[in-house]
PDB file of N, CA and C in Angstrom:
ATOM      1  N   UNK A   1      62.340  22.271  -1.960  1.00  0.00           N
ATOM      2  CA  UNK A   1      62.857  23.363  -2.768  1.00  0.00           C
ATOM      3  C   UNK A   1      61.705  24.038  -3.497  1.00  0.00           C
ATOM      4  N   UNK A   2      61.789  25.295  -3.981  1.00  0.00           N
ATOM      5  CA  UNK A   2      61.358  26.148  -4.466  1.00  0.00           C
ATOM      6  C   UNK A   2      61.557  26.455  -5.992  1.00  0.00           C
ATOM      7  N   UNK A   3      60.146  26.673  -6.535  1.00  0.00           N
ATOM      8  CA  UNK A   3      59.988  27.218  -8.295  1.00  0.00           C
ATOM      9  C   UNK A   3      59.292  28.641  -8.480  1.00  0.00           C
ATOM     10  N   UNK A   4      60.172  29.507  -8.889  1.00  0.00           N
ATOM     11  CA  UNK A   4      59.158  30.315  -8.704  1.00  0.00           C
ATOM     12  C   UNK A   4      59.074  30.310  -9.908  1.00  0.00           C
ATOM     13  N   UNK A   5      57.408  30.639  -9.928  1.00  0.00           N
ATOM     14  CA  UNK A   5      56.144  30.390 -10.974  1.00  0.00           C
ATOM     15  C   UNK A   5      56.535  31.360 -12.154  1.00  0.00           C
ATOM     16  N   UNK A   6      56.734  32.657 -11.857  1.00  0.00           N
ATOM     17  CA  UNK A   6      57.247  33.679 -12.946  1.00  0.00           C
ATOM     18  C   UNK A   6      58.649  33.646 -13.511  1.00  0.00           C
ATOM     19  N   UNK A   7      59.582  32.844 -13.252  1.00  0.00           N
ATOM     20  CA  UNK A   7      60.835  32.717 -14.232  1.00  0.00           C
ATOM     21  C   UNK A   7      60.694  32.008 -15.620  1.00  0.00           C
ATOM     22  N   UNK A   8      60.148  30.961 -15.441  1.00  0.00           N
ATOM     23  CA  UNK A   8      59.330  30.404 -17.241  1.00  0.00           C
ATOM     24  C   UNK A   8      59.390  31.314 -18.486  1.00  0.00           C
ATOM     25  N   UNK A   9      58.078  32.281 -17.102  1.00  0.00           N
ATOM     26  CA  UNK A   9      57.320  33.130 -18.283  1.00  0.00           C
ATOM     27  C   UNK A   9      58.203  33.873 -19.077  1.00  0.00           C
ATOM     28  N   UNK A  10      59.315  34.396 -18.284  1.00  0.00           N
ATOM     29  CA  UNK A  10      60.191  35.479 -18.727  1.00  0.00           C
ATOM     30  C   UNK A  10      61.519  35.095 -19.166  1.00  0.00           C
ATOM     31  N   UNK A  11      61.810  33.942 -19.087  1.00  0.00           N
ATOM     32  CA  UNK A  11      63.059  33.045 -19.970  1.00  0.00           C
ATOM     33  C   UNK A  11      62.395  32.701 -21.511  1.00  0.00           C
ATOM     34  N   UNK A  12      61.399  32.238 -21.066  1.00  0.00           N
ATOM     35  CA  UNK A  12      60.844  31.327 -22.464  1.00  0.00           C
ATOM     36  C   UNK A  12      60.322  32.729 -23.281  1.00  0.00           C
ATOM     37  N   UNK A  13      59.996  33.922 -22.845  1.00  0.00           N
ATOM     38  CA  UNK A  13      59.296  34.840 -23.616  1.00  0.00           C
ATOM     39  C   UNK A  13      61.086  35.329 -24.155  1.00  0.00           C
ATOM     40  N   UNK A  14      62.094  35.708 -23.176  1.00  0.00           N
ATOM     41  CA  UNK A  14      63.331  36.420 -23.840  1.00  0.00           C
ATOM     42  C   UNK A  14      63.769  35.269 -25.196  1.00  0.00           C
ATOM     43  N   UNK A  15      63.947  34.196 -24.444  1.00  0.00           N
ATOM     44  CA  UNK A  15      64.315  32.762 -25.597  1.00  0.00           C
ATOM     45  C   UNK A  15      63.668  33.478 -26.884  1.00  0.00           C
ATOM     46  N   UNK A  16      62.466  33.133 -27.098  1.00  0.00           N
ATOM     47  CA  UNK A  16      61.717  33.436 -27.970  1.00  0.00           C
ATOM     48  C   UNK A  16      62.080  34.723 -28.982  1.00  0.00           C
ATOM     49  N   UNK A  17      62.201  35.904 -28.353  1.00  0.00           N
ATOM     50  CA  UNK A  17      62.711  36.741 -29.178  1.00  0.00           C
ATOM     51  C   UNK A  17      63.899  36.870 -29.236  1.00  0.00           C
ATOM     52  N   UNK A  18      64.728  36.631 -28.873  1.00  0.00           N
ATOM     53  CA  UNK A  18      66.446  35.960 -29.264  1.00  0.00           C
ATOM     54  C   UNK A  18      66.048  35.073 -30.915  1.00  0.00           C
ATOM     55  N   UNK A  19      65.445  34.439 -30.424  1.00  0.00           N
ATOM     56  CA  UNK A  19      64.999  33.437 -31.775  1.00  0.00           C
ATOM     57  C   UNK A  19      64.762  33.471 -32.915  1.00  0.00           C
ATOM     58  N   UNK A  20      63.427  34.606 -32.981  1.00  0.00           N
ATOM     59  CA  UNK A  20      63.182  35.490 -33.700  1.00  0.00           C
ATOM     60  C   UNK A  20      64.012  36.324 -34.445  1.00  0.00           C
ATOM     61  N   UNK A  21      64.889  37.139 -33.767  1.00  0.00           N
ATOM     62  CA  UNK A  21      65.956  37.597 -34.286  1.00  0.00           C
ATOM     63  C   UNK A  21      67.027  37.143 -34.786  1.00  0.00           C
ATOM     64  N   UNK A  22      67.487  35.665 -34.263  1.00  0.00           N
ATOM     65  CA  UNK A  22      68.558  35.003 -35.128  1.00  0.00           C
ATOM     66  C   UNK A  22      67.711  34.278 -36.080  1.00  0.00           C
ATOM     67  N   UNK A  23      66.709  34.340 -36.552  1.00  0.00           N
ATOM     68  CA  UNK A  23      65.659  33.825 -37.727  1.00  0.00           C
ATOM     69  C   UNK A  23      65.849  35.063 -38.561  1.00  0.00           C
ATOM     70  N   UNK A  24      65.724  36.206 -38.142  1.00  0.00           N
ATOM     71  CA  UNK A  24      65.449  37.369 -38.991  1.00  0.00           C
ATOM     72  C   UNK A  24      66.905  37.010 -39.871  1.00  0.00           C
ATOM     73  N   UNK A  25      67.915  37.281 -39.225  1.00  0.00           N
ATOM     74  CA  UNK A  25      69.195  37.379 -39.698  1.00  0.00           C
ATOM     75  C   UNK A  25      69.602  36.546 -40.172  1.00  0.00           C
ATOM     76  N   UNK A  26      69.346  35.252 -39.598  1.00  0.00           N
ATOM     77  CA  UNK A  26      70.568  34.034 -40.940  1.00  0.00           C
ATOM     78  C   UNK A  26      69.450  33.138 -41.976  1.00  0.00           C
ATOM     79  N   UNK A  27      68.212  33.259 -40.980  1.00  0.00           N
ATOM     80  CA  UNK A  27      67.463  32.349 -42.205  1.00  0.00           C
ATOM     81  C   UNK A  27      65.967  33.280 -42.809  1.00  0.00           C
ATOM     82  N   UNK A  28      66.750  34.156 -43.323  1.00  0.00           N
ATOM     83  CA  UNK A  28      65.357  35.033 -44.596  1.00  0.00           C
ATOM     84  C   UNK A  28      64.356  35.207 -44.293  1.00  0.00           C
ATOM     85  N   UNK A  29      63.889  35.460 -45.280  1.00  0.00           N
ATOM     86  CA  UNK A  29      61.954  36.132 -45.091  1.00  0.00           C
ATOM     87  C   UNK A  29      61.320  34.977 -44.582  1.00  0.00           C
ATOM     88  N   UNK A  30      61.542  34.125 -44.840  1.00  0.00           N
ATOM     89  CA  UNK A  30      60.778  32.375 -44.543  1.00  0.00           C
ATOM     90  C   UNK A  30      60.780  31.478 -43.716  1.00  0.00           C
ATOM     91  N   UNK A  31      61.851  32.515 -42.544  1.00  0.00           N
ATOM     92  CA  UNK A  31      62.412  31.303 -41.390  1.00  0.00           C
ATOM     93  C   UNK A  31      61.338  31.000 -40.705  1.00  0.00           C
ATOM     94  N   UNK A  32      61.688  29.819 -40.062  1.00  0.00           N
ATOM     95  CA  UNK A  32      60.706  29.332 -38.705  1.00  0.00           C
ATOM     96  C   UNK A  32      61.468  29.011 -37.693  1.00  0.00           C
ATOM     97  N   UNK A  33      61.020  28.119 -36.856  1.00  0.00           N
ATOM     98  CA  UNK A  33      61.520  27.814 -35.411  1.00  0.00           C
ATOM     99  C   UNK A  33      60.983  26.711 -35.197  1.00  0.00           C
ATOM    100  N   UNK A  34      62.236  26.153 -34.727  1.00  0.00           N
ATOM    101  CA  UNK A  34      61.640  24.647 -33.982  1.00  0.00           C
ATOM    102  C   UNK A  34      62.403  24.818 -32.595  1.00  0.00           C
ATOM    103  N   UNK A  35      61.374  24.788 -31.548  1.00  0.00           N
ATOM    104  CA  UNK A  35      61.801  24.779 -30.349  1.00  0.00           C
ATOM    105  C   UNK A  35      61.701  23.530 -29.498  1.00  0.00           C
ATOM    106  N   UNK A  36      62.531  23.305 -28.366  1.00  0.00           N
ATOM    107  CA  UNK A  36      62.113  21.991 -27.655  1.00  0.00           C
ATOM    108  C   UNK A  36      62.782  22.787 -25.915  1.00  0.00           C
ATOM    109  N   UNK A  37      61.914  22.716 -24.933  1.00  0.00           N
ATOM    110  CA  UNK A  37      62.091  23.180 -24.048  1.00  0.00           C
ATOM    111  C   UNK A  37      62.115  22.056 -22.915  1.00  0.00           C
ATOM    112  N   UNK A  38      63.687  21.607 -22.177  1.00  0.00           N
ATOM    113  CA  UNK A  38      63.169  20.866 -21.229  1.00  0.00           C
ATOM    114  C   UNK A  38      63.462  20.789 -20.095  1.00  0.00           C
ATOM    115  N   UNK A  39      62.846  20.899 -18.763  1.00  0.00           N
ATOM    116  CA  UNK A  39      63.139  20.909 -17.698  1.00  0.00           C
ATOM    117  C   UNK A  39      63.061  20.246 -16.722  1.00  0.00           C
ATOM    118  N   UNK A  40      64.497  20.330 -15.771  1.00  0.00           N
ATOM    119  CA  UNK A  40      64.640  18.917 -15.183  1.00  0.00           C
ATOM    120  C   UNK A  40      64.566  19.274 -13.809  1.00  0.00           C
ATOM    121  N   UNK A  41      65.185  18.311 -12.472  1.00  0.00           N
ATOM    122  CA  UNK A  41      64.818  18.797 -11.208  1.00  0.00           C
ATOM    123  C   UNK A  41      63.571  19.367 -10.825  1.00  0.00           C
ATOM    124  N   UNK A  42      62.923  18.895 -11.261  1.00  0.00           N
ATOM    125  CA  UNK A  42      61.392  19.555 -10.558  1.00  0.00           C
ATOM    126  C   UNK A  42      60.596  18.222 -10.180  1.00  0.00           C
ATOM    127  N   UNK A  43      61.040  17.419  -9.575  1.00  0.00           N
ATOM    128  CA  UNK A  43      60.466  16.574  -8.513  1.00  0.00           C
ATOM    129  C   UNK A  43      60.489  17.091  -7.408  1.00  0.00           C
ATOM    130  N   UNK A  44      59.827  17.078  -6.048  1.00  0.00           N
ATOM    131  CA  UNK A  44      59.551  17.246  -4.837  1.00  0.00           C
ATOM    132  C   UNK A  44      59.822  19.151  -4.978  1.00  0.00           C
ATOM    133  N   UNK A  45      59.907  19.857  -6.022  1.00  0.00           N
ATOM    134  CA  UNK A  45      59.633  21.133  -5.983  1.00  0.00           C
ATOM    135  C   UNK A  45      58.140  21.743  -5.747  1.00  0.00           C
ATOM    136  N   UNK A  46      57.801  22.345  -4.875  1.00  0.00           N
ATOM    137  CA  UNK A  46      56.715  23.652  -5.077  1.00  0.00           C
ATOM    138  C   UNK A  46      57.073  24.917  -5.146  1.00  0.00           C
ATOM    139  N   UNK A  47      55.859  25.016  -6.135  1.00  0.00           N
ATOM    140  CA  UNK A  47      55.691  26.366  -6.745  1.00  0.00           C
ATOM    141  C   UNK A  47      56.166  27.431  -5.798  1.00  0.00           C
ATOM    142  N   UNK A  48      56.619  28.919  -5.841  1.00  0.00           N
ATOM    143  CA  UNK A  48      56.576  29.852  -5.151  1.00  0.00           C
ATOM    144  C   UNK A  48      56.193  31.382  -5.729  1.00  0.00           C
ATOM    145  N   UNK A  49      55.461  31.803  -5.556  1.00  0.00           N
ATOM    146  CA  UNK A  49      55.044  33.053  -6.047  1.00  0.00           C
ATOM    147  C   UNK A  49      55.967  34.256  -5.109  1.00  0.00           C
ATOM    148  N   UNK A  50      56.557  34.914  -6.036  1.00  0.00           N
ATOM    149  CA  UNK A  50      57.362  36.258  -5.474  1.00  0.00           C
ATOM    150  C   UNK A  50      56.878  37.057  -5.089  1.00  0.00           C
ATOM    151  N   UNK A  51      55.351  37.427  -5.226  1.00  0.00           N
ATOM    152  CA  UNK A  51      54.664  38.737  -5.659  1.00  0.00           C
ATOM    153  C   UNK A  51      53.162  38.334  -4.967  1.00  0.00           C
ATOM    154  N   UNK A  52      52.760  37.831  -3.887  1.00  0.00           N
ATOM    155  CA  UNK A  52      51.757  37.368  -3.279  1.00  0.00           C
ATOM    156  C   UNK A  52      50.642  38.530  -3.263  1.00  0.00           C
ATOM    157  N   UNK A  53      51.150  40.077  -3.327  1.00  0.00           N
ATOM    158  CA  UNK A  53      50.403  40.513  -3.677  1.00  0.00           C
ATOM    159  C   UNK A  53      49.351  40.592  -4.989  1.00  0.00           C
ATOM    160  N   UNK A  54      50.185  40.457  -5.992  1.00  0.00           N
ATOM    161  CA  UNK A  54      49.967  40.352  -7.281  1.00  0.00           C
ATOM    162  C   UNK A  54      49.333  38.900  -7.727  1.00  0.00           C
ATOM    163  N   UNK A  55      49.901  37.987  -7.030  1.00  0.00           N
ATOM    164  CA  UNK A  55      49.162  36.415  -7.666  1.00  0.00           C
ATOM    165  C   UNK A  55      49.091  36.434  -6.460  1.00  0.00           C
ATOM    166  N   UNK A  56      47.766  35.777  -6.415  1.00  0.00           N
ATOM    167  CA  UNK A  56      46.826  35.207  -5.050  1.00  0.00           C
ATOM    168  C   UNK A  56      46.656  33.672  -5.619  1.00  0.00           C
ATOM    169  N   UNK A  57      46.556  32.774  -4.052  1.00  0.00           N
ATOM    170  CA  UNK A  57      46.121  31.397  -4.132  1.00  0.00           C
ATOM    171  C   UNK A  57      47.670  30.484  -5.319  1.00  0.00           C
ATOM    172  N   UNK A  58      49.000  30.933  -5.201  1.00  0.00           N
ATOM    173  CA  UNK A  58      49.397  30.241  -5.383  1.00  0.00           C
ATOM    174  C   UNK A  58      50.888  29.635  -4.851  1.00  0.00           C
ATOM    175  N   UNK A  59      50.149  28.387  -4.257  1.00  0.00           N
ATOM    176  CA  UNK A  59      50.806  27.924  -2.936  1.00  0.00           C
ATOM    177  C   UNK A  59      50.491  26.398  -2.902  1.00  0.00           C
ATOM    178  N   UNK A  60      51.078  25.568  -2.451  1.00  0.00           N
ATOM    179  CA  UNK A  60      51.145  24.258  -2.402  1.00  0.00           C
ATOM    180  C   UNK A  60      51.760  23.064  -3.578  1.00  0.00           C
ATOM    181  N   UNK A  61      51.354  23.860  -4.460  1.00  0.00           N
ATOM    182  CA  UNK A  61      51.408  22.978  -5.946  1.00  0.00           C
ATOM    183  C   UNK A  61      52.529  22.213  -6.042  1.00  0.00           C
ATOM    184  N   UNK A  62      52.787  21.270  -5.903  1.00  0.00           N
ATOM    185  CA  UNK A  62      53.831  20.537  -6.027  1.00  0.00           C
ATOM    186  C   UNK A  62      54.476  19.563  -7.469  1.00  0.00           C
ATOM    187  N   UNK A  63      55.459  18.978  -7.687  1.00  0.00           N
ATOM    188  CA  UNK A  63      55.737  18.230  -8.848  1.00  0.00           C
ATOM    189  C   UNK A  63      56.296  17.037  -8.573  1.00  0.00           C
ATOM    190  N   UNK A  64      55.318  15.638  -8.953  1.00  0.00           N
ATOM    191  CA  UNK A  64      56.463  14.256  -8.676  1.00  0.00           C
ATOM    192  C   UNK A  64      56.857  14.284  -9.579  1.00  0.00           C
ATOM    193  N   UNK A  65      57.060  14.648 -10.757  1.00  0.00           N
ATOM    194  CA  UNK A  65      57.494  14.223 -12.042  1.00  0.00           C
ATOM    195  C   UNK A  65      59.086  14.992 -12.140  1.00  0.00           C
ATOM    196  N   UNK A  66      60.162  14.066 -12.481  1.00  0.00           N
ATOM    197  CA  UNK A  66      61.421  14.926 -12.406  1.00  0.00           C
ATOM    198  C   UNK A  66      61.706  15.626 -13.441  1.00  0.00           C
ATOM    199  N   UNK A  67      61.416  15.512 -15.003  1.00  0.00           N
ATOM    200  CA  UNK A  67      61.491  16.405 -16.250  1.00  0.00           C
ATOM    201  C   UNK A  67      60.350  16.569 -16.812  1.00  0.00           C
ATOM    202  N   UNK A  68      60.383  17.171 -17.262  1.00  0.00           N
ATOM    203  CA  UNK A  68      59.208  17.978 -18.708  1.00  0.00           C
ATOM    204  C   UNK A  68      59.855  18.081 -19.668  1.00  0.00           C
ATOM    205  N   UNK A  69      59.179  18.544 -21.157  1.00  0.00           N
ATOM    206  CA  UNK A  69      59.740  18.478 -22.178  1.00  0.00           C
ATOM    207  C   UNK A  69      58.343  19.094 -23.006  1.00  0.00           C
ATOM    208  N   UNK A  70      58.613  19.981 -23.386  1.00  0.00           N
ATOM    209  CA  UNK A  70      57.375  20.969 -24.275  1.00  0.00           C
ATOM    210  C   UNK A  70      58.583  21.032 -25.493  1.00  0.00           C
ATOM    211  N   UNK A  71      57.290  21.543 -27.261  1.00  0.00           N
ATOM    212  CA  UNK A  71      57.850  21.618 -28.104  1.00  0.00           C
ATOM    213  C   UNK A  71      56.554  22.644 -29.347  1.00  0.00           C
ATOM    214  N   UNK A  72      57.667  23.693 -29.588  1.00  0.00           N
ATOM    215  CA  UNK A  72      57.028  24.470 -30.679  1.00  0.00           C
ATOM    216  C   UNK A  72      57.101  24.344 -32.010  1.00  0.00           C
ATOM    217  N   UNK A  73      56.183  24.125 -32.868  1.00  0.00           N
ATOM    218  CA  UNK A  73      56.961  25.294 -34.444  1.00  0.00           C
ATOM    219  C   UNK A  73      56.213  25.850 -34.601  1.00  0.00           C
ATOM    220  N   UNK A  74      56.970  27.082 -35.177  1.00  0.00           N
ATOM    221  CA  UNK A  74      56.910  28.068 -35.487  1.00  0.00           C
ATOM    222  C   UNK A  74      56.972  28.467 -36.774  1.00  0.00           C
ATOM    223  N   UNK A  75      56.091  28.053 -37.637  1.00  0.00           N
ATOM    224  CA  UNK A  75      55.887  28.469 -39.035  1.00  0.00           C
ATOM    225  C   UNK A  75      56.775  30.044 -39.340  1.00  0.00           C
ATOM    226  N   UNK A  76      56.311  30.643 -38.963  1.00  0.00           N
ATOM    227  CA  UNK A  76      57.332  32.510 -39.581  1.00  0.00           C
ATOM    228  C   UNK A  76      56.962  33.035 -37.995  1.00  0.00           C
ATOM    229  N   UNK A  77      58.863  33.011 -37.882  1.00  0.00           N
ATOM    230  CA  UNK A  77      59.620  33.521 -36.676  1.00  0.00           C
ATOM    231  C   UNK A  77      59.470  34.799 -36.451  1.00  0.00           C
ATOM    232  N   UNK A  78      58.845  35.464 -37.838  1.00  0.00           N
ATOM    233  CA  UNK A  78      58.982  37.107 -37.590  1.00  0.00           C
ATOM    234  C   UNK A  78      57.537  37.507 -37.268  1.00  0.00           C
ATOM    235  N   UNK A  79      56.650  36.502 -37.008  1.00  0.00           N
ATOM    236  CA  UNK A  79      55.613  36.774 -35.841  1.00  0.00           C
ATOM    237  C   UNK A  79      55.569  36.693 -34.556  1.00  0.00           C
ATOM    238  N   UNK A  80      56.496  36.176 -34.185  1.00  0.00           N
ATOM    239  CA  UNK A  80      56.513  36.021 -32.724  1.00  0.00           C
ATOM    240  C   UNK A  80      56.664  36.822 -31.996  1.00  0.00           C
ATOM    241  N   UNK A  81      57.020  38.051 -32.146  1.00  0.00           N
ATOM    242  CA  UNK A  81      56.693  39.191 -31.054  1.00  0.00           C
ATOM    243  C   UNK A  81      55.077  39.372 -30.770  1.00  0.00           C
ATOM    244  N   UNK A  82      54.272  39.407 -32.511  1.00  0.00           N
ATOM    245  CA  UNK A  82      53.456  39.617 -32.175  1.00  0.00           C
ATOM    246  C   UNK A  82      52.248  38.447 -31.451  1.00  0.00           C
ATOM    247  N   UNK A  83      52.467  37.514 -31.223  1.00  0.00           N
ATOM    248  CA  UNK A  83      51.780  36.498 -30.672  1.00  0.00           C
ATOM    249  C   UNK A  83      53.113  35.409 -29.022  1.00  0.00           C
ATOM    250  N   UNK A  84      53.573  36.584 -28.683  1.00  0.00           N
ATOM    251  CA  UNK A  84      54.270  36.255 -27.741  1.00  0.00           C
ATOM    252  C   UNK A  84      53.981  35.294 -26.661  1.00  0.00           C
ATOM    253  N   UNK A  85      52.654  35.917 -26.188  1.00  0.00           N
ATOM    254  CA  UNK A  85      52.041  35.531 -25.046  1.00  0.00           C
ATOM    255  C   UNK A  85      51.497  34.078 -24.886  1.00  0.00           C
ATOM    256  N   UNK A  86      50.845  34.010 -26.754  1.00  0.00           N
ATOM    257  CA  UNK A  86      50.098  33.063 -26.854  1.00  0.00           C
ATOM    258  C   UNK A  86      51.229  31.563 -26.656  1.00  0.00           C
ATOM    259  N   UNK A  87      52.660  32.221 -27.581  1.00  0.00           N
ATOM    260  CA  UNK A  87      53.362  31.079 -27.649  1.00  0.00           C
ATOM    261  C   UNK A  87      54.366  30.632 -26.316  1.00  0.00           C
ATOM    262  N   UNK A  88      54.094  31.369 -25.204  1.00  0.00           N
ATOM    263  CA  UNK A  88      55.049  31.299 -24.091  1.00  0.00           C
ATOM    264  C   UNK A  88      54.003  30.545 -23.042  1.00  0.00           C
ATOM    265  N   UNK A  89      52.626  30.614 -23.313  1.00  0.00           N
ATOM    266  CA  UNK A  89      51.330  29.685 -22.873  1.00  0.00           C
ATOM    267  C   UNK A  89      51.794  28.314 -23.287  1.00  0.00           C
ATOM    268  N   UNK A  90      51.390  28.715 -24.272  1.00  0.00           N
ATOM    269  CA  UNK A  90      51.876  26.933 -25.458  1.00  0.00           C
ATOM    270  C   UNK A  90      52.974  25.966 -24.419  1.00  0.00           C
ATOM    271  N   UNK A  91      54.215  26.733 -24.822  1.00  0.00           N
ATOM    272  CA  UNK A  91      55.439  26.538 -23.844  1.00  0.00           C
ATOM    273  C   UNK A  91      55.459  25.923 -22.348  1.00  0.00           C
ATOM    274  N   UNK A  92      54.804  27.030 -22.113  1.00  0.00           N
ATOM    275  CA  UNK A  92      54.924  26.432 -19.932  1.00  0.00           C
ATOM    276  C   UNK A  92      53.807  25.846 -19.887  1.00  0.00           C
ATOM    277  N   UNK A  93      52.568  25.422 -20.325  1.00  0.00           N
ATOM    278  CA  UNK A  93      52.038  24.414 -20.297  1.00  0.00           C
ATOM    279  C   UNK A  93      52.139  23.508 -19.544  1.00  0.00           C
ATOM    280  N   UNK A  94      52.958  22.371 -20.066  1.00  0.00           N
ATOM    281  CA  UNK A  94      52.970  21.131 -19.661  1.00  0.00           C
ATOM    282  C   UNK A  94      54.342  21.470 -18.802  1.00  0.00           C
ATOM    283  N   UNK A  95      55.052  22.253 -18.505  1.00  0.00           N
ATOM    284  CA  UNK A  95      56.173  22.901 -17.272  1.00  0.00           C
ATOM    285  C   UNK A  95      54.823  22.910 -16.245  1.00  0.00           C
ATOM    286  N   UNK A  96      53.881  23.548 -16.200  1.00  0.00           N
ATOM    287  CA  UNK A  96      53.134  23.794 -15.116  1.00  0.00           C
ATOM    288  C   UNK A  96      51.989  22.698 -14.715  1.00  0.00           C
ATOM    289  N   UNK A  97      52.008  22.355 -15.833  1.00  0.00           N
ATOM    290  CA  UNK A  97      50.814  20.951 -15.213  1.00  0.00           C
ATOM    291  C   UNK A  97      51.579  19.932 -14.467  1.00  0.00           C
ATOM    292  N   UNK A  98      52.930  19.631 -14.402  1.00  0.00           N
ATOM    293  CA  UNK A  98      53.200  19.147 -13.451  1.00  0.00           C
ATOM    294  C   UNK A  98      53.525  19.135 -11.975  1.00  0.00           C
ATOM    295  N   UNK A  99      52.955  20.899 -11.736  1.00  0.00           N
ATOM    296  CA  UNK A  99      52.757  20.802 -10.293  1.00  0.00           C
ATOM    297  C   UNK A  99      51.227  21.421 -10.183  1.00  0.00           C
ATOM    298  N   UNK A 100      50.566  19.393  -9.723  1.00  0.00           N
ATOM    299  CA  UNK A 100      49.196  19.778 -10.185  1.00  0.00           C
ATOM    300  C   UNK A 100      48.141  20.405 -10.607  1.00  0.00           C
ATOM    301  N   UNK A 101      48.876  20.216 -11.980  1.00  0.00           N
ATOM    302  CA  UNK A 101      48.044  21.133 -13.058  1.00  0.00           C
ATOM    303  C   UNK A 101      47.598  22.010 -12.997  1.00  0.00           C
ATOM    304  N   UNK A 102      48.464  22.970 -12.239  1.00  0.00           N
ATOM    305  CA  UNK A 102      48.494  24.230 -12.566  1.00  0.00           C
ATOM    306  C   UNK A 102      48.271  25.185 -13.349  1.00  0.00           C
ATOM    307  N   UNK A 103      47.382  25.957 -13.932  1.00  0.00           N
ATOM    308  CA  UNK A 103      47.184  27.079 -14.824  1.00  0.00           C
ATOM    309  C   UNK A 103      47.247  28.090 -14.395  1.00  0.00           C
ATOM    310  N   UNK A 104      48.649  29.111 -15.620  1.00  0.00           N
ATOM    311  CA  UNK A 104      49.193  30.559 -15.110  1.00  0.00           C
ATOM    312  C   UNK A 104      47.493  31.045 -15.773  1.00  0.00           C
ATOM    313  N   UNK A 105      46.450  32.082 -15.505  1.00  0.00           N
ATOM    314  CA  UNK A 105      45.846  32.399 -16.341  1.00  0.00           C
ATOM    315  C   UNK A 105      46.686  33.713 -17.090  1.00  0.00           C
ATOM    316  N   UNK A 106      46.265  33.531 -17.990  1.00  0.00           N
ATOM    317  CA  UNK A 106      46.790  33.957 -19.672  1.00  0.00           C
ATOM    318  C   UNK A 106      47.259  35.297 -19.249  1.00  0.00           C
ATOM    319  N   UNK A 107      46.294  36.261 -19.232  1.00  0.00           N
ATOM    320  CA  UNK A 107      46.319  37.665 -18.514  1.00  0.00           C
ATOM    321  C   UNK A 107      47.453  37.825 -17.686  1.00  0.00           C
ATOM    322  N   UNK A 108      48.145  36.896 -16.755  1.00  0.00           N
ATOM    323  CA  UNK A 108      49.027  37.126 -15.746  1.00  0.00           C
ATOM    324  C   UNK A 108      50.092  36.748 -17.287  1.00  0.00           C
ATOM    325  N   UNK A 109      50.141  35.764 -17.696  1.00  0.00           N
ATOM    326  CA  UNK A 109      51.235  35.557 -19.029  1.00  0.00           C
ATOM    327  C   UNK A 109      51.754  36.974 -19.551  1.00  0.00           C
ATOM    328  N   UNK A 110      50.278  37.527 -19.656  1.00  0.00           N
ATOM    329  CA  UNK A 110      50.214  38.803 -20.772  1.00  0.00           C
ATOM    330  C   UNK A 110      51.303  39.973 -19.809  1.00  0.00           C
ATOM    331  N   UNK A 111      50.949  40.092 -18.995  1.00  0.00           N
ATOM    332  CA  UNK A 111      51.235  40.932 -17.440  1.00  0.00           C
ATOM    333  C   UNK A 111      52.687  41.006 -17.686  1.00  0.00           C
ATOM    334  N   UNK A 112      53.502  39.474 -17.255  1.00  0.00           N
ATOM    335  CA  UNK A 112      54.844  39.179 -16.758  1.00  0.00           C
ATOM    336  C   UNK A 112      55.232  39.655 -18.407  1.00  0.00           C
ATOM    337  N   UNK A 113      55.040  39.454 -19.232  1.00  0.00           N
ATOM    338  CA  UNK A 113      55.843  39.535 -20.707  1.00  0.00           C
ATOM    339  C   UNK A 113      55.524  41.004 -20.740  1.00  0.00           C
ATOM    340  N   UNK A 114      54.912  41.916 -20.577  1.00  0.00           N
ATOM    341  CA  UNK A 114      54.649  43.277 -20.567  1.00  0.00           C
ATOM    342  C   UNK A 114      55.348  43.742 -19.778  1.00  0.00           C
ATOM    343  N   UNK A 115      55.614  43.713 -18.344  1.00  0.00           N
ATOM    344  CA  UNK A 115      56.814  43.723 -17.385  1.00  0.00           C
ATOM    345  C   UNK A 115      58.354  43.692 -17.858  1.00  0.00           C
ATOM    346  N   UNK A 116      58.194  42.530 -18.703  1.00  0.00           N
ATOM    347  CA  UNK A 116      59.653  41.856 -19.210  1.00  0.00           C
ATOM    348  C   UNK A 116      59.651  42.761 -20.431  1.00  0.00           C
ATOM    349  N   UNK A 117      59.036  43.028 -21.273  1.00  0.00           N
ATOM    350  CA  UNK A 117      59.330  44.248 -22.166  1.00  0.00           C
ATOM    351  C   UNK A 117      59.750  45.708 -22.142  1.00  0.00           C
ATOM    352  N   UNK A 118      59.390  46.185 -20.934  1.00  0.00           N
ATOM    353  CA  UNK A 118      59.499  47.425 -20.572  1.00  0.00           C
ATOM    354  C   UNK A 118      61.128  47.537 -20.286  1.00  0.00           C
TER     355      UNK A 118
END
């Protein structure tokens, strides 16, 4: 079975500002965020890139590991638009190191969340 590499980016970046915004609204000037992200079925999955034009060289990567489990805080929620990228890195992290350690580089992060904004 198949992962494709760019759904992460663009769940965990929408998550995120959903978040943000129910921070704005029920918990004040001071809210934060505690996130815990975890994902399961990704044993005997490889990676799949949609866009082969756009991402090159990513192919094979596989995962023995059946869950992951990444975790944020988020001191003040009403930054997180502006440090989006950085915190959706943070996030898929350890989602992607388990199909051998994989790194999205950042720039492609920056890319898909710029995509997903428009």
């Amino acid at each position: 079975m198949e992962f494709d590499f760019l759904t992460p980016i663009w769940c965990v970046g929408e998550f995120l500002l959903h978040g943000q915004r129910f921070a704005e609204e029920f918990g004040g000037e001071r809210a934060g965020l505690q996130v815990s992200l975890t994902w399961t079925g990704l044993a005997g999955r490889t990676l799949r890139n949609p866009e082969p034009a756009r991402y090159i060289g990513i192919f094979g990567h596989s995962s023995q590991q059946e869950e992951v489990t990444s975790t944020l805080d988020i001191q003040d929620a009403d930054r997180v638009s502006s440090v989006l990228p950085e915190l959706v890195e943070e996030a898929t992290r350890p989602l992607y190191e388990v199909f051998d350690f994989f790194n999205v580089p950042f720039q492609s992060i920056r890319a898909e969340l710029d995509r997903m904004r428009k």
